[in-house]
N, C-alpha and C. Protein backbone atom coordinates (compact mmCIF):
# COMPACT_ATOMS: atom_id res chain seq x y z
N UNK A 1 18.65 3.24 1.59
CA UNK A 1 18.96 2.68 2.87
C UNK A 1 17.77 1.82 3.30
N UNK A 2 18.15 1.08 3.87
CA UNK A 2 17.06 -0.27 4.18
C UNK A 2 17.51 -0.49 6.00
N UNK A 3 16.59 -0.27 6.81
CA UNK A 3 16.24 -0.46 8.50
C UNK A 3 16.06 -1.44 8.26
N UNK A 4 16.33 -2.50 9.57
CA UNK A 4 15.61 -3.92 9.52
C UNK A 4 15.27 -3.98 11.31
N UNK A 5 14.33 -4.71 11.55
CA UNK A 5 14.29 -4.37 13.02
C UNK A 5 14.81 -6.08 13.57
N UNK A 6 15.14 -6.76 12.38
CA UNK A 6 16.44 -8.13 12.76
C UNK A 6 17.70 -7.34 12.54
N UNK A 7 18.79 -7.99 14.15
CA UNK A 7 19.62 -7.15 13.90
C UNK A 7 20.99 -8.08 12.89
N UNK A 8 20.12 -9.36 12.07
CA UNK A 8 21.32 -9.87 11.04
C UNK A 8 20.22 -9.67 9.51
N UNK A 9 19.71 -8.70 9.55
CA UNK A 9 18.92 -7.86 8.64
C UNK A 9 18.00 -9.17 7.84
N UNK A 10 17.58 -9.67 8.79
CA UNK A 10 16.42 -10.80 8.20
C UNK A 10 15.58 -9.97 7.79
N UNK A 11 14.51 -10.68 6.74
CA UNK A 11 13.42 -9.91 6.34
C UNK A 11 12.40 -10.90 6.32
N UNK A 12 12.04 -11.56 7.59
CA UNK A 12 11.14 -12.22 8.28
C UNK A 12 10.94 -11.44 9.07
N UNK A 13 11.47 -10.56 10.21
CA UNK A 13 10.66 -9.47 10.80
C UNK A 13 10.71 -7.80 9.74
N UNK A 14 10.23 -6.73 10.24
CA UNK A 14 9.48 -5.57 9.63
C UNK A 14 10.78 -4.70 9.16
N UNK A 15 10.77 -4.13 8.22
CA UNK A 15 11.55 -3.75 7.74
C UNK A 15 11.36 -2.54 6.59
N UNK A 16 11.73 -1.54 6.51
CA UNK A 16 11.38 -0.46 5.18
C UNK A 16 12.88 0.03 4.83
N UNK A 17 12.80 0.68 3.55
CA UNK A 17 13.40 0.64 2.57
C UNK A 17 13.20 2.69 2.19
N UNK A 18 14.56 3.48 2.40
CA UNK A 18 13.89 4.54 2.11
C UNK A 18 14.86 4.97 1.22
N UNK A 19 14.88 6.01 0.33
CA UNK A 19 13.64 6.64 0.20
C UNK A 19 12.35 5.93 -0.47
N UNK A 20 11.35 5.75 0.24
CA UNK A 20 10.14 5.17 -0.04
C UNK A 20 8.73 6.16 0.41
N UNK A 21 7.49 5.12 -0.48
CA UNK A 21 6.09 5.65 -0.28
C UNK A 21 6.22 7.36 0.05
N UNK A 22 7.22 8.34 -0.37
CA UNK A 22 7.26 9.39 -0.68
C UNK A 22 7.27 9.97 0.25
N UNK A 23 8.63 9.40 1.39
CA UNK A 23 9.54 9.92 2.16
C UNK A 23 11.11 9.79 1.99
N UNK A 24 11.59 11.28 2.01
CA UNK A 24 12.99 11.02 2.04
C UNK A 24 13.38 11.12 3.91
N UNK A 25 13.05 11.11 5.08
CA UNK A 25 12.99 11.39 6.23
C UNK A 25 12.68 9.82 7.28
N UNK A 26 13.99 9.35 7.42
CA UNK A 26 13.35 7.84 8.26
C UNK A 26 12.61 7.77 9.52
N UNK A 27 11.42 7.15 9.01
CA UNK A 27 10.80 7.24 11.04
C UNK A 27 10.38 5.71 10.94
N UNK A 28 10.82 4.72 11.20
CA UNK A 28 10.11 3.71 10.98
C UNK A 28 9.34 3.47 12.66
N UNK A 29 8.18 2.38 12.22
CA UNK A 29 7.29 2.20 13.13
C UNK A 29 8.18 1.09 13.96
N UNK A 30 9.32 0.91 14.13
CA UNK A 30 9.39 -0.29 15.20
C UNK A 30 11.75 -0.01 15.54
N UNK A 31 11.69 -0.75 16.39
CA UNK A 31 13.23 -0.73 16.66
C UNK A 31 13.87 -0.78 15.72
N UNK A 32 14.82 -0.11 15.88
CA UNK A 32 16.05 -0.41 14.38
C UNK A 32 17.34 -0.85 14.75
N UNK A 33 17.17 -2.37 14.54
CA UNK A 33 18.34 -2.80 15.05
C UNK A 33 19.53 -2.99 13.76
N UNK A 34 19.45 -2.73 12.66
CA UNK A 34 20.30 -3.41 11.87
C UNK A 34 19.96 -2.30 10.41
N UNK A 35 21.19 -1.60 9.34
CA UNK A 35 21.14 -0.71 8.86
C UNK A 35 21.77 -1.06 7.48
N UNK A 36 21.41 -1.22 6.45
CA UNK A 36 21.59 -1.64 5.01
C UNK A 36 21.86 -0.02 4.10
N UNK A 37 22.99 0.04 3.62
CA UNK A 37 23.11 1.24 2.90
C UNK A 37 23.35 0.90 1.28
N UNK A 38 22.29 1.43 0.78
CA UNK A 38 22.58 0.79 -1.36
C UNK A 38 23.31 2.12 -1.75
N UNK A 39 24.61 1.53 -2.71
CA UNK A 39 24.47 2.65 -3.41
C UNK A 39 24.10 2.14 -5.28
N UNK A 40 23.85 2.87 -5.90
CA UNK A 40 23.83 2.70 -7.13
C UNK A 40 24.36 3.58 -8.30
């Protein structure tokens, strides 16, 4: 799952990608306007 804090999931503003840097638990540092789900 990928947060984007653009809510047409630009990735010109801040954005993380989890599970990442060895969290499965989302806290990102800023608004979450916009919500990307991968599956594979």
């Amino acid at each position: 799952m990928t947060v984007y804090q653009s809510p047409e999931c630009a990735t010109e503003g801040e954005f993380d990608t989890y599970p990442g840097k060895g969290t499965y638990v989302p806290c990102a540092p800023f608004v979450v306007r916009a919500v990307q789900i991968w599956s594979y």
